[in-house]
Protein backbone atom coordinates (compact mmCIF):
# COMPACT_ATOMS: atom_id res chain seq x y z
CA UNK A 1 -100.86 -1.13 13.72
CA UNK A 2 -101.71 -5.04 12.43
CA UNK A 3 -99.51 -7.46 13.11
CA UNK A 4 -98.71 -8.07 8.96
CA UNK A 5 -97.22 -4.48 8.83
CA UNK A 6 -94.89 -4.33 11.97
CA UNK A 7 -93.92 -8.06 10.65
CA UNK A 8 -93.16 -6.45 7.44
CA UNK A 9 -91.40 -3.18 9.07
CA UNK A 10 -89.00 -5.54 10.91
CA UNK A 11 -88.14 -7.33 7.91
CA UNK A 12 -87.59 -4.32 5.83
CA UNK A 13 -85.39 -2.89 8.67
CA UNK A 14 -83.78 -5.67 9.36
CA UNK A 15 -82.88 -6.13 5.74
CA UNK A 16 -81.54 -2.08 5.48
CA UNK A 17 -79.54 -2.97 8.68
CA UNK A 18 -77.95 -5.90 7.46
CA UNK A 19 -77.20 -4.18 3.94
CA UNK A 20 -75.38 -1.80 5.67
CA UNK A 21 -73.30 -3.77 7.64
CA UNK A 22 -72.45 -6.17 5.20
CA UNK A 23 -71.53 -3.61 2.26
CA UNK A 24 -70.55 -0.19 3.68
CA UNK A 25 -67.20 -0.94 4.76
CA UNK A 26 -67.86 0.46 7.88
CA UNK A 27 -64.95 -0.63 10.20
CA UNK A 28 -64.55 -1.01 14.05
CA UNK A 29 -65.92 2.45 15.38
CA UNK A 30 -68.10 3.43 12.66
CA UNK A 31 -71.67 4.56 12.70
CA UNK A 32 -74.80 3.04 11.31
CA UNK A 33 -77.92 5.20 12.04
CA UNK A 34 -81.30 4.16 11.94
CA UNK A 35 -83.26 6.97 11.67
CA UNK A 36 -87.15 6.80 12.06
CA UNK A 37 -89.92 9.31 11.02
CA UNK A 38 -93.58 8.16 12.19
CA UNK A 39 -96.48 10.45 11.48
CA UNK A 40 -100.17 9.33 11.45
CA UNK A 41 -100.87 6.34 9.20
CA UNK A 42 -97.33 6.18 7.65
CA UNK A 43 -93.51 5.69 8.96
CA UNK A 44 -90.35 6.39 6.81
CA UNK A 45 -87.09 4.60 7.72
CA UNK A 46 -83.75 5.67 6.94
CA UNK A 47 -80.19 3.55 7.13
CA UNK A 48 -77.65 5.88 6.70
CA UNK A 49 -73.85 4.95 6.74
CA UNK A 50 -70.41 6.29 5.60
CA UNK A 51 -70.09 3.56 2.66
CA UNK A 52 -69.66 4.99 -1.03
CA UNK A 53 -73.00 3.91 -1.90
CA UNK A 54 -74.48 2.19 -4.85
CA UNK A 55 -76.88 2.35 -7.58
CA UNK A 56 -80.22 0.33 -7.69
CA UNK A 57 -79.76 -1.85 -11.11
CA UNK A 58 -81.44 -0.02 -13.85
CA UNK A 59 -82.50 -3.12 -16.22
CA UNK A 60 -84.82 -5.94 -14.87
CA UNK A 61 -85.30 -6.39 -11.41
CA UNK A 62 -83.36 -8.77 -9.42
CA UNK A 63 -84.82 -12.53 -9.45
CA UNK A 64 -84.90 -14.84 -6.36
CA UNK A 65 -82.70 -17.35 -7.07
CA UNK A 66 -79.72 -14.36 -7.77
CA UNK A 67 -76.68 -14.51 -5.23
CA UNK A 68 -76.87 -10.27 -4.46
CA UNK A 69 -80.19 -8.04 -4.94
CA UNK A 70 -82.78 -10.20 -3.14
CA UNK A 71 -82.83 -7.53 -0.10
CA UNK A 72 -83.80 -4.76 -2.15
CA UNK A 73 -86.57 -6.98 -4.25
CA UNK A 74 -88.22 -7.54 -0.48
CA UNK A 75 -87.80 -3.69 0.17
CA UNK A 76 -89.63 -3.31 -3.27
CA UNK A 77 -92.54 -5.12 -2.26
CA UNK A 78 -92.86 -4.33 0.49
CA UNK A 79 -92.23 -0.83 0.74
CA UNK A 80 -94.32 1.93 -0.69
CA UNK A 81 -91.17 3.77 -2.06
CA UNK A 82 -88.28 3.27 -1.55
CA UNK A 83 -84.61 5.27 -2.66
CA UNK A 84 -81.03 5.51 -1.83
CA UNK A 85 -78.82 8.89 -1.75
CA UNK A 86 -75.19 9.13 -1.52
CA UNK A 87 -74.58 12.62 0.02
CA UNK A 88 -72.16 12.54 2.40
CA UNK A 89 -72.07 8.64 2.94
CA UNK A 90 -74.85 6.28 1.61
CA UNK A 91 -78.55 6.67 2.82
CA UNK A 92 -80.82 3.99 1.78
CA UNK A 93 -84.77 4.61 2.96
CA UNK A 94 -88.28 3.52 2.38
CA UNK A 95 -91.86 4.93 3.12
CA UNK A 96 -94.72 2.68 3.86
CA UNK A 97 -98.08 3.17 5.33
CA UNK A 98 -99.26 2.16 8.74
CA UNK A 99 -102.70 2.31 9.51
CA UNK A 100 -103.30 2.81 12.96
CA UNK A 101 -99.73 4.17 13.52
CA UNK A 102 -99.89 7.76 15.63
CA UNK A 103 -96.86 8.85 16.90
CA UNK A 104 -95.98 9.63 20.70
């Protein structure tokens, strides 16, 4: 995998991560899960926590000098898709390729 994609991997996990933590509400005890799906050329990443979740703004897309949104205008750009569901808790994922990438 080149070194500009897992760069851009760690940010965009990094950024879910911190989301999480940050907004879900999650206590002392509770679970953030990182789950990971690698197949050949391509990896999807999914955050998953118990939070209420939220819904991606539907007018223009957040700008960088905003105080909230900035995470998820790095996700867009970075990511090839990107989508959050709130069954069950909040799950907030993205897919992106990565050539070179073959799972264990």
């Amino acid at each position: 995998m080149a070194r500009d994609t897992f760069y851009d991997l760690q940010l965009l996990v990094s950024e879910l991560v911190t989301n999480s933590v940050e907004h879900s509400g999650a206590g002392q005890g509770d679970l953030i899960e990182l789950v990971v799906f690698a197949r050949n050329g391509g990896v999807r990443v999914e955050v998953r926590d118990r939070g209420s979740g939220f819904v991606p703004r539907s007018g223009p897309a957040s700008e960088w000098h905003d105080e909230s949104g900035r995470g998820l205008l790095v996700v867009d750009s970075l990511a090839k898709r990107w989508g959050v569901s709130a069954e069950d808790g909040t799950s907030v994922w993205f897919e992106m390729d990565a050539p070179g990438l073959v799972p264990a």
